[in-house]
Protein backbone atom coordinates (compact mmCIF):
# COMPACT_ATOMS: atom_id res chain seq x y z
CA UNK A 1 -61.91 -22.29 3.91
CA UNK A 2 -59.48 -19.73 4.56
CA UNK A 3 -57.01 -19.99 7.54
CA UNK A 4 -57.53 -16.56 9.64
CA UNK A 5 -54.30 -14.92 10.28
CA UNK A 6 -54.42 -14.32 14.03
CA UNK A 7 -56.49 -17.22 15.90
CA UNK A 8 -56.12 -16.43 19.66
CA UNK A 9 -58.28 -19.41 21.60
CA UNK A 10 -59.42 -19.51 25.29
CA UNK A 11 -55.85 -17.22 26.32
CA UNK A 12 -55.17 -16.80 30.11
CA UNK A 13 -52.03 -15.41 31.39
CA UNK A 14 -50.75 -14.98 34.70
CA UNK A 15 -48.00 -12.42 36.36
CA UNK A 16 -47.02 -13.55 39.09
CA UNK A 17 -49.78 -14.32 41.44
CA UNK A 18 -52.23 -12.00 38.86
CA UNK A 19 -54.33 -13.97 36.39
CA UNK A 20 -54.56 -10.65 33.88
CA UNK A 21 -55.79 -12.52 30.55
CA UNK A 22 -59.05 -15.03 31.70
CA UNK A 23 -59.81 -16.74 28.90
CA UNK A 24 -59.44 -14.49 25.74
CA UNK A 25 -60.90 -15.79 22.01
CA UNK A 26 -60.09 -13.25 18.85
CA UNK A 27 -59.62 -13.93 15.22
CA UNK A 28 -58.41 -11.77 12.68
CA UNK A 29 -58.78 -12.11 9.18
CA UNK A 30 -56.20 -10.65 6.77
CA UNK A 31 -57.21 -7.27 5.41
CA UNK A 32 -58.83 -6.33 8.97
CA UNK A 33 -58.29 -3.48 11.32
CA UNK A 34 -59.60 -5.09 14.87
CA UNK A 35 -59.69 -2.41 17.50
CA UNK A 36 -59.69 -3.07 21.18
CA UNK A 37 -60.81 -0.77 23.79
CA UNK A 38 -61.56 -1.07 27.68
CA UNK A 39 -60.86 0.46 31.13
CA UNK A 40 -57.65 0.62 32.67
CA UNK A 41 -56.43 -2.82 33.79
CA UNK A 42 -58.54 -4.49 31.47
CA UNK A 43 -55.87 -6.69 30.25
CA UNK A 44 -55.65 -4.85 26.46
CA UNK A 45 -51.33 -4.16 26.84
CA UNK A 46 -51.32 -7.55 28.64
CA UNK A 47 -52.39 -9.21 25.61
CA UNK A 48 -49.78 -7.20 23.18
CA UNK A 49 -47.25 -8.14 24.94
CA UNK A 50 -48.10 -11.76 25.17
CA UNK A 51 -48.25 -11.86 21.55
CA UNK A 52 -44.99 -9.61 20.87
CA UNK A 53 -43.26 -12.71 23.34
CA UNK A 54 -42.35 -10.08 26.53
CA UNK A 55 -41.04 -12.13 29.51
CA UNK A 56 -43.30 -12.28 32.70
CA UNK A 57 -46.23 -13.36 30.86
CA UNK A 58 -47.18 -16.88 31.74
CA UNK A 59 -49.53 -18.46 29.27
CA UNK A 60 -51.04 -21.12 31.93
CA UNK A 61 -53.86 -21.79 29.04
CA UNK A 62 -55.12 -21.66 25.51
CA UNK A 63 -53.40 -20.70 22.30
CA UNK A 64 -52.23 -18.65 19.48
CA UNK A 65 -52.06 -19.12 16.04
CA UNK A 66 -50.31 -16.60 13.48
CA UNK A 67 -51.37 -18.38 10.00
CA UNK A 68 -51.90 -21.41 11.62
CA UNK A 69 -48.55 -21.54 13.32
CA UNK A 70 -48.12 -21.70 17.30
CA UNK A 71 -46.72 -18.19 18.42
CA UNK A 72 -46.50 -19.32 21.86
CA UNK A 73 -43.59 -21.72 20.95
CA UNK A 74 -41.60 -19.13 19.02
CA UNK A 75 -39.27 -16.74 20.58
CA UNK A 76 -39.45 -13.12 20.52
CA UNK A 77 -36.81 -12.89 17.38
CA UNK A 78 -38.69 -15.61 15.60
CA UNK A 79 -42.22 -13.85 16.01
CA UNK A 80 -41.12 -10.61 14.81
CA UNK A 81 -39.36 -12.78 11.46
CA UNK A 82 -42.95 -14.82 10.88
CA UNK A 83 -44.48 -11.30 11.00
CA UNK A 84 -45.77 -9.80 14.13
CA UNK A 85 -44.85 -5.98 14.77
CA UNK A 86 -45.69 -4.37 18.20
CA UNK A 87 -45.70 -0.23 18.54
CA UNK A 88 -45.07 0.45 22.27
CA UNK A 89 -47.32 2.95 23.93
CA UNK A 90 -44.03 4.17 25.28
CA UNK A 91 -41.10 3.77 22.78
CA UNK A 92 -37.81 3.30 24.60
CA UNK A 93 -34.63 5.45 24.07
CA UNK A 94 -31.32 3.94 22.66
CA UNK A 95 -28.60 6.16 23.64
CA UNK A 96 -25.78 6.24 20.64
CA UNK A 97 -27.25 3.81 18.11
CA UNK A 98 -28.62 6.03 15.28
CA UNK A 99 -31.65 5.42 14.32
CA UNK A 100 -30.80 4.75 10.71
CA UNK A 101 -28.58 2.79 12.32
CA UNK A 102 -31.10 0.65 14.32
CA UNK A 103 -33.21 0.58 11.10
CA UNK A 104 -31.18 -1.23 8.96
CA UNK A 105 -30.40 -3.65 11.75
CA UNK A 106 -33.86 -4.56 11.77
CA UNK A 107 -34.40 -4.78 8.41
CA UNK A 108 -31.18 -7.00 7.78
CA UNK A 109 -32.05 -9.34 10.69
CA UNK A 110 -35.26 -9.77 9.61
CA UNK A 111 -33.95 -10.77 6.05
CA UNK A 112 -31.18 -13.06 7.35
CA UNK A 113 -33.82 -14.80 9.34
CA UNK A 114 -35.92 -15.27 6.29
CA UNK A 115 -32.99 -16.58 4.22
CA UNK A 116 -32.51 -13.20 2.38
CA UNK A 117 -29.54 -10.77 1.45
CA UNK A 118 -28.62 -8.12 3.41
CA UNK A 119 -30.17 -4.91 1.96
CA UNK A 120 -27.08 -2.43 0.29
CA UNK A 121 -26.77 0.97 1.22
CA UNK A 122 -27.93 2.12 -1.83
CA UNK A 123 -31.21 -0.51 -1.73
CA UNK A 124 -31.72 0.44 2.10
CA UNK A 125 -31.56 4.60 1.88
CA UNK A 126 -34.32 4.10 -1.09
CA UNK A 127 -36.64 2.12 1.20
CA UNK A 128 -35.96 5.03 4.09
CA UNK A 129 -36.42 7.84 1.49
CA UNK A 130 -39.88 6.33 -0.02
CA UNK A 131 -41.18 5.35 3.76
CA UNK A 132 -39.92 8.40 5.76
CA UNK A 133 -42.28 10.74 2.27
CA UNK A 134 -45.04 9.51 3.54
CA UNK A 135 -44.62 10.19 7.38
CA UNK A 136 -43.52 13.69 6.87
CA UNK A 137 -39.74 12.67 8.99
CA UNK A 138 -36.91 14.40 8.18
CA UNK A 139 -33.82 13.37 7.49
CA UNK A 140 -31.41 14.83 10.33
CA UNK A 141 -33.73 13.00 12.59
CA UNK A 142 -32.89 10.03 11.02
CA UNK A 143 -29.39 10.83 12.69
CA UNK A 144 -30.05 11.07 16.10
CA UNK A 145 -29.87 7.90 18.29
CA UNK A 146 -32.82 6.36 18.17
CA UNK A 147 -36.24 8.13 20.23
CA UNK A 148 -33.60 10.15 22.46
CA UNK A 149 -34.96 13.62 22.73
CA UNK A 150 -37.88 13.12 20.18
CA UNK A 151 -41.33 14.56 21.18
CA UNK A 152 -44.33 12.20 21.44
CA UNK A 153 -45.33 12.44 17.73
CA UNK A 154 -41.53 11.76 16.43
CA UNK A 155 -41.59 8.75 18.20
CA UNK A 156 -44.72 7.58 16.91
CA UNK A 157 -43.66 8.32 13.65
CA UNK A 158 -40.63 6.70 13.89
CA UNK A 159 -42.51 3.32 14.77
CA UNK A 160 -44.76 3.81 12.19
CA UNK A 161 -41.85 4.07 9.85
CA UNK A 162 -40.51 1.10 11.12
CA UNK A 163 -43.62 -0.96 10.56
CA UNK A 164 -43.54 0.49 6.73
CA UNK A 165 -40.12 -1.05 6.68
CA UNK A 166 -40.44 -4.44 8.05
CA UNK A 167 -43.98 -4.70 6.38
CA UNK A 168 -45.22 -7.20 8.93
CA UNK A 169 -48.37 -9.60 8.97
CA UNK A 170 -49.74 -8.51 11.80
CA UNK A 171 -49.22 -4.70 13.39
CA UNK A 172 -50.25 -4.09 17.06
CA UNK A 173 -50.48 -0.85 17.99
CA UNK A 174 -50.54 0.10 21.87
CA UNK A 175 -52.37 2.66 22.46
CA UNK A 176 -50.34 4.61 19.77
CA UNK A 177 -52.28 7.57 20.31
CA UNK A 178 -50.80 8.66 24.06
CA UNK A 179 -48.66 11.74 23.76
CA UNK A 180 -50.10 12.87 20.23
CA UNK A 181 -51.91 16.23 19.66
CA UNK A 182 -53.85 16.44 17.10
CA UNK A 183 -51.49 17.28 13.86
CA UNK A 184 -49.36 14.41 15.12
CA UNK A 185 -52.54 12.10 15.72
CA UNK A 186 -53.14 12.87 11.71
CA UNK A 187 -50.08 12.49 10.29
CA UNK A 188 -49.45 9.25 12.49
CA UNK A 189 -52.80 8.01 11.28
CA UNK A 190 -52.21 8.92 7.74
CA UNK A 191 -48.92 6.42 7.88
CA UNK A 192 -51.17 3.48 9.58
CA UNK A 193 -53.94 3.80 6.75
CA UNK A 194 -51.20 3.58 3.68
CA UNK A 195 -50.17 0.25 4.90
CA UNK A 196 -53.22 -0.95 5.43
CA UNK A 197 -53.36 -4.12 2.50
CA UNK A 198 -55.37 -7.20 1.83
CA UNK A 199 -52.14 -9.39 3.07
CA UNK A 200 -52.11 -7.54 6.42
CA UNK A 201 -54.10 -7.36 9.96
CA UNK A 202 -54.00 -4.74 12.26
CA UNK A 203 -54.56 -5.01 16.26
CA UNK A 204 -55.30 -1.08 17.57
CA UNK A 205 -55.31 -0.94 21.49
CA UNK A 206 -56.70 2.43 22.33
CA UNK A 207 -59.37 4.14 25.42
CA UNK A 208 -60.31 6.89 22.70
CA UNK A 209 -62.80 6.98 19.78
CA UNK A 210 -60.53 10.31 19.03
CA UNK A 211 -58.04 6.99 17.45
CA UNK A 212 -60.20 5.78 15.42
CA UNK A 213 -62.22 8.68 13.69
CA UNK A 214 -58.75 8.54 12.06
CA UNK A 215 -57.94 4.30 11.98
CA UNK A 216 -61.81 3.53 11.11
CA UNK A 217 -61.70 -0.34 12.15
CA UNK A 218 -63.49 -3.03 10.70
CA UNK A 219 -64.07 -4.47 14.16
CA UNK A 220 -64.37 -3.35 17.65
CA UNK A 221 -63.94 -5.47 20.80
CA UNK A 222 -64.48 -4.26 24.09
CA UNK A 223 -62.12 -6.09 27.04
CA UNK A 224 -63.17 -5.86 30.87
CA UNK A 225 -61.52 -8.19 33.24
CA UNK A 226 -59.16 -9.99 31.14
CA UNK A 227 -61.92 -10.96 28.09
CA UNK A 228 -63.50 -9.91 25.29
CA UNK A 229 -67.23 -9.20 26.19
CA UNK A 230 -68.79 -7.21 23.60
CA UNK A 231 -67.71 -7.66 19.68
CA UNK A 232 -69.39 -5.11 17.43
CA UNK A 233 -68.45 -2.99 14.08
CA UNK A 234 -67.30 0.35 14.17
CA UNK A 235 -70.61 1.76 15.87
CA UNK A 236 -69.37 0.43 19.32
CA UNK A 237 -66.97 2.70 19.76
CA UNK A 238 -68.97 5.72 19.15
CA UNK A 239 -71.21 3.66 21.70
CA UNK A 240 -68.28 3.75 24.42
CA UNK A 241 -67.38 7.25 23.82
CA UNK A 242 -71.40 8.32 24.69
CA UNK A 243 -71.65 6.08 27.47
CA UNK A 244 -68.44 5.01 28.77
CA UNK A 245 -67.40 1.48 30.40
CA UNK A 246 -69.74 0.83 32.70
CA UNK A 247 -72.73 -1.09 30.29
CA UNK A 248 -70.19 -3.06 29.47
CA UNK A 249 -68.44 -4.39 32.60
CA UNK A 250 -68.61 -8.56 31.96
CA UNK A 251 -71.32 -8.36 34.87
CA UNK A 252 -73.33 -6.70 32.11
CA UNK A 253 -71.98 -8.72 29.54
CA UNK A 254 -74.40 -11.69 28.13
């Protein structure tokens, strides 16, 4: 039997005095595109950034398994060097580090911690050419320091193109879809699908159907109060665009 890649079991987290996450269960299988979708305060970012390692987030039960590994005992660093790649709904600025710059960082540290080479110039401006073709980015924006003064869409794209780069196991995407008209929403999209591969799971957190007409997942979950409590295929989504929320509140939920 084959081990799932993502096996999250009975999660609850706590901030603070807040239990956010009551008792979440998910698997993912390699290949998949998962999609979750719910209210405001439903717990959806809560559960990226549990799995990305933020600080704040107290696990107080359950677990997580990347490839049968425990996540919850690795630090950030080590998650994002076993695989797991979060885009932020919000991509932070970094005044005065390039993003080129910040680029091959990543890519080097992520070697080093895998007992690899660092990349060479020449190796490393190949990988940015081939990746940054299919995300339509230019080059001079390659210069500036890293998200400062992009629009919405250039910083989507520029996580995008760092997920191409670091070809992760597992890509969670935030709610990757706020600040994106509709050319951006494409082109974004367009990146997402190419690295779609049998070796690799995707984790889409969105509120919009408008997402995934473009990211078509292979499952949908819907969250409401810190759980999952509706699991469907892609149909559900188009459900919860008709209808909304409401049906599926857990006090609705068998």
């Amino acid at each position: 039997m084959t081990t799932p890649l993502l096996e999250i079991r009975n999660l609850h987290v706590r901030v603070e005095d807040n239990e956010i996450l009551k008792g979440v269960n998910l698997t993912i299988d390699r290949g998949q595109v998962h999609a979750i979708m719910g209210r405001n305060g439903s717990g959806k970012s809560t559960l990226s950034y549990v799995l990305a390692g933020k600080e704040d987030y107290e696990v107080t039960e359950g677990e997580v398994l990347l490839d049968g590994e425990n996540l919850l005992e690795m630090e950030p660093d080590e998650r994002a060097a076993a695989g797991v790649f979060l885009a932020f709904q919000y991509p932070i600025e970094i005044p005065g580090v390039a993003t080129l710059t910040f680029l091959k960082a990543a890519m080097n540290a992520q070697r080093k911690a895998r007992g690899e080479g660092e990349l060479s110039t020449p190796e490393f401006m190949k990988a940015i050419k081939d990746a940054s073709g299919l995300l339509d980015i230019k080059q001079d924006m390659l210069r500036r320091p890293l998200n400062v003064g992009f629009s919405g869409g250039e910083k989507k794209r520029a996580e995008i193109l760092q997920m191409a780069l670091l070809q992760p196991k597992l890509a969670i995407l935030d709610e990757t879809d706020s600040g994106l008209d509709i050319d951006a929403l494409k082109v974004v999209s367009e990146g997402v699908n190419r690295l779609r591969s049998d070796d690799r799971a995707m984790l889409v957190i969105t509120h919009y159907q408008r997402l995934l007409n473009h990211i078509v997942p292979d499952v949908v979950h819907v969250f409401s109060n810190g759980r999952v409590v509706e699991t469907g295929g892609k149909e559900l989504a188009l459900e919860l665009e008709a209808k909304g929320y409401a049906d599926f509140d857990e006090s609705h939920a068998a």
